[in-house]
N, C-alpha and C. Protein backbone atom coordinates (compact mmCIF):
# COMPACT_ATOMS: atom_id res chain seq x y z
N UNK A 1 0.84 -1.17 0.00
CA UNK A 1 0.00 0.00 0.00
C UNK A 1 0.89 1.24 0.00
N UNK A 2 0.57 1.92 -0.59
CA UNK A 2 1.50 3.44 -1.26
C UNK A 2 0.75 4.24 -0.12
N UNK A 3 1.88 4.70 0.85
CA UNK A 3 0.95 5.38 2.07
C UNK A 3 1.49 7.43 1.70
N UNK A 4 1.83 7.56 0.52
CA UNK A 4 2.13 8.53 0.31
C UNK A 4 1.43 9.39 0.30
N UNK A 5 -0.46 8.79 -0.72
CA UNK A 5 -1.39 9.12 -0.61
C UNK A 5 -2.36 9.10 0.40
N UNK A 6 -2.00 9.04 1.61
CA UNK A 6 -2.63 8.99 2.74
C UNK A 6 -2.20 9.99 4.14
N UNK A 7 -0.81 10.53 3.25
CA UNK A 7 -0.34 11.18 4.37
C UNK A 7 -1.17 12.78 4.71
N UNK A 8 -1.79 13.29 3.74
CA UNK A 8 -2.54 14.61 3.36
C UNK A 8 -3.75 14.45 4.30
N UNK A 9 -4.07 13.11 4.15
CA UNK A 9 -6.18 12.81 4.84
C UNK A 9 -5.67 13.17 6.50
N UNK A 10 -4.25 13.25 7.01
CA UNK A 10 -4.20 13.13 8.36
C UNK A 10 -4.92 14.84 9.25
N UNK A 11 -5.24 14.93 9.70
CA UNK A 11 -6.22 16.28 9.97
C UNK A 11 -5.02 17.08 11.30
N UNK A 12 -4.20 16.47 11.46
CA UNK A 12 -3.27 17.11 12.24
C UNK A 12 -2.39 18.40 10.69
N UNK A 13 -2.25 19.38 11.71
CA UNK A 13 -2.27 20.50 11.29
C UNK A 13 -0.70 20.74 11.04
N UNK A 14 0.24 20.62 11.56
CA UNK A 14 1.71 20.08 11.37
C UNK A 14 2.42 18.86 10.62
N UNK A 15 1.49 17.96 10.66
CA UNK A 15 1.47 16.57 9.47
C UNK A 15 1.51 17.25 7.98
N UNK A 16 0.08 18.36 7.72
CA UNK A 16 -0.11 19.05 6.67
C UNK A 16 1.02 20.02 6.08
N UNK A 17 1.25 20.84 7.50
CA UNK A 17 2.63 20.95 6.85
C UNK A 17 3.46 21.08 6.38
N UNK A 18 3.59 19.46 6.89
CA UNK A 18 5.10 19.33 6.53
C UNK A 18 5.39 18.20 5.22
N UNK A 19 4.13 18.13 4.75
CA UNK A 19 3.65 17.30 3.42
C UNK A 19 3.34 18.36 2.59
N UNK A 20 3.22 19.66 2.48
CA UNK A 20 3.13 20.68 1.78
C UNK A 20 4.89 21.14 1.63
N UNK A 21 5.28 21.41 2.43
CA UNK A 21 6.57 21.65 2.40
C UNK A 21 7.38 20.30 1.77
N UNK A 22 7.20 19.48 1.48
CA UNK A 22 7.56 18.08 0.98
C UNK A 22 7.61 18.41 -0.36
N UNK A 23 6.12 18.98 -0.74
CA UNK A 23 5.76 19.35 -2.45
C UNK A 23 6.49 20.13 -2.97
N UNK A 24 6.44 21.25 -2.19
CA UNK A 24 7.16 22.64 -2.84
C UNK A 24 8.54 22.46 -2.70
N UNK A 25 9.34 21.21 -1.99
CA UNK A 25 10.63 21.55 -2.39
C UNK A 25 10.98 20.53 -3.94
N UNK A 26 10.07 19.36 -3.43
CA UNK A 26 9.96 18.79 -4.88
C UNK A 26 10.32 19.40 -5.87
N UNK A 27 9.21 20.04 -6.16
CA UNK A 27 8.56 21.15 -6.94
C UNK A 27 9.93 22.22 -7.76
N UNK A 28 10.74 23.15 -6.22
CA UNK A 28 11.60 23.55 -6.64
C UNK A 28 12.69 22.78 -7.20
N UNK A 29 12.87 21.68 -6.78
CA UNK A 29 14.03 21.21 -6.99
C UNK A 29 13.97 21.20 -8.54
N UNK A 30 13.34 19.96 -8.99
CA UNK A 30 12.85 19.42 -10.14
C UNK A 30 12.96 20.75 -11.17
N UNK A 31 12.00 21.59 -10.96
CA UNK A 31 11.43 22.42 -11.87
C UNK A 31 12.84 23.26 -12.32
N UNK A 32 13.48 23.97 -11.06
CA UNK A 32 14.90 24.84 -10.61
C UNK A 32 15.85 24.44 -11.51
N UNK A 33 16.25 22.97 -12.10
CA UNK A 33 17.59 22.58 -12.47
C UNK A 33 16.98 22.42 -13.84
N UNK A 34 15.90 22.05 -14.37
CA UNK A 34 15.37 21.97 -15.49
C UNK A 34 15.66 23.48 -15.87
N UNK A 35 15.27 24.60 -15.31
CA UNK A 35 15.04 26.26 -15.80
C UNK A 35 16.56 26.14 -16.17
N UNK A 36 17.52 26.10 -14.93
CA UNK A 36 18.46 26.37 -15.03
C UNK A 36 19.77 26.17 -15.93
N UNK A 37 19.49 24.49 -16.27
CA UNK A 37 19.95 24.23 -17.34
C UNK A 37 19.35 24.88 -18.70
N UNK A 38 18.59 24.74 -18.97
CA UNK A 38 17.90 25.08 -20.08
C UNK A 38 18.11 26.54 -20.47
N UNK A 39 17.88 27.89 -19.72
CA UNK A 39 17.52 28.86 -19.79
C UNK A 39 18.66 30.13 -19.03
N UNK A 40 19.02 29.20 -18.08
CA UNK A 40 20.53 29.98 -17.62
C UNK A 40 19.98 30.50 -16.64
N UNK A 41 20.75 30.90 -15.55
CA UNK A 41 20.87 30.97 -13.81
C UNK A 41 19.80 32.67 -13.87
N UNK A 42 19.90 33.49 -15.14
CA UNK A 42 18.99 34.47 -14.26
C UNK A 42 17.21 34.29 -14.54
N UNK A 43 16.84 33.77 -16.07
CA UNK A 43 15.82 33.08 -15.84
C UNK A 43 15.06 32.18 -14.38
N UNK A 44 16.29 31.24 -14.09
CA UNK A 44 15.98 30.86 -12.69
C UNK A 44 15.66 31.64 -11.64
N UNK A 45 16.69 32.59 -11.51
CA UNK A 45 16.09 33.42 -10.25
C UNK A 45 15.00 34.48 -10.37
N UNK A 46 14.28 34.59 -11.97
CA UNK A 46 12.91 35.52 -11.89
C UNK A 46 11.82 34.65 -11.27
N UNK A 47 12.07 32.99 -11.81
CA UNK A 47 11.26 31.75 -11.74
C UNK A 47 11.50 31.72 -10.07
N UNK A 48 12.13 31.60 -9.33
CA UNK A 48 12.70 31.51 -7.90
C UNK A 48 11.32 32.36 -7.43
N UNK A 49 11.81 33.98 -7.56
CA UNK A 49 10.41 35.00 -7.28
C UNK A 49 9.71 34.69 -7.39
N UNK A 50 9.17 34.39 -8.40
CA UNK A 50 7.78 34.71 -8.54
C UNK A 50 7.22 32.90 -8.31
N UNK A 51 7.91 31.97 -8.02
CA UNK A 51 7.11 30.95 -7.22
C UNK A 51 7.23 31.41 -5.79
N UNK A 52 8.23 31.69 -5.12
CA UNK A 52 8.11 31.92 -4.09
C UNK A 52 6.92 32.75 -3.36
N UNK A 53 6.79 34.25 -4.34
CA UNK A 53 5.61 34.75 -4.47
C UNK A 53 4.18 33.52 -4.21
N UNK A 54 4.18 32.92 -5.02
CA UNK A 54 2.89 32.35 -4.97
C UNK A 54 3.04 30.97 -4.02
N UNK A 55 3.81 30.64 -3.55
CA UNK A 55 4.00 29.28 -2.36
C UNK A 55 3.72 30.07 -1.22
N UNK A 56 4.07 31.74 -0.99
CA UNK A 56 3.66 31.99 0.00
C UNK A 56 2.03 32.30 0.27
N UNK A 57 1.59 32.92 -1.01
CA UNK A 57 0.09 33.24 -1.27
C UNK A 57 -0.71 31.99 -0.67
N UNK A 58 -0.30 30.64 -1.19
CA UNK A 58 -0.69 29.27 -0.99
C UNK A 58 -0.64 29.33 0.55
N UNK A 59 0.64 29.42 0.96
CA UNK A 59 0.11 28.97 2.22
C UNK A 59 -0.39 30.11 3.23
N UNK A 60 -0.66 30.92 2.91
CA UNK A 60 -1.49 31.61 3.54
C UNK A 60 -2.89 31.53 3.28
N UNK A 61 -3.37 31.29 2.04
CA UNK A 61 -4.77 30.57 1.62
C UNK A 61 -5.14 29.31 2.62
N UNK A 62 -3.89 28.28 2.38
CA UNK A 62 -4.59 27.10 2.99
C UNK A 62 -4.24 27.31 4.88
N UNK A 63 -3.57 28.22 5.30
CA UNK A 63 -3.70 28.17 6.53
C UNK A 63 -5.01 28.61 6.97
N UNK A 64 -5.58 29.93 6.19
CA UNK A 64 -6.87 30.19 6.48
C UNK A 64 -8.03 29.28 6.81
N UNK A 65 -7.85 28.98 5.54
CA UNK A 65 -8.99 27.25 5.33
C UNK A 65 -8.59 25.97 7.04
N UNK A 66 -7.64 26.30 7.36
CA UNK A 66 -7.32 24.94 7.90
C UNK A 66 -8.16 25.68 9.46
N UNK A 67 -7.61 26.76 9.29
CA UNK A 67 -8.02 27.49 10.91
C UNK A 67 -9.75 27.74 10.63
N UNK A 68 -10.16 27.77 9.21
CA UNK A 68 -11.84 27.92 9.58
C UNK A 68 -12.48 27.14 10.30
């Protein structure tokens, strides 16, 4: 059983997280070395901004939601 997909249903509020923070480094990693190769180190760091920009938007959205 793939408990990867099960780790999100847990309703503890620090579980969430730290399974969100799991994604987004994914996320950067993966995405970061792909830009970087491809497109060259300052492309990366507009891409850096402006996710960062919106990972923070995110988790300020879903903290809202979690505290309703």
């Amino acid at each position: 059983m793939n408990t990867t997909l099960f780790i999100a249903q847990d309703h503890d509020p620090d579980n969430l997280k730290q399974t969100i923070q799991k994604i987004e480094l994914a996320t950067i990693l993966s995405t970061g070395l792909v830009l970087w190769h491809t497109y060259g180190l300052r492309s990366l760091i507009r891409y850096l901004a402006g996710l960062t920009l919106v990972l923070m938007t995110q988790r300020i959205y879903l903290a809202a939601i979690i505290h309703k």
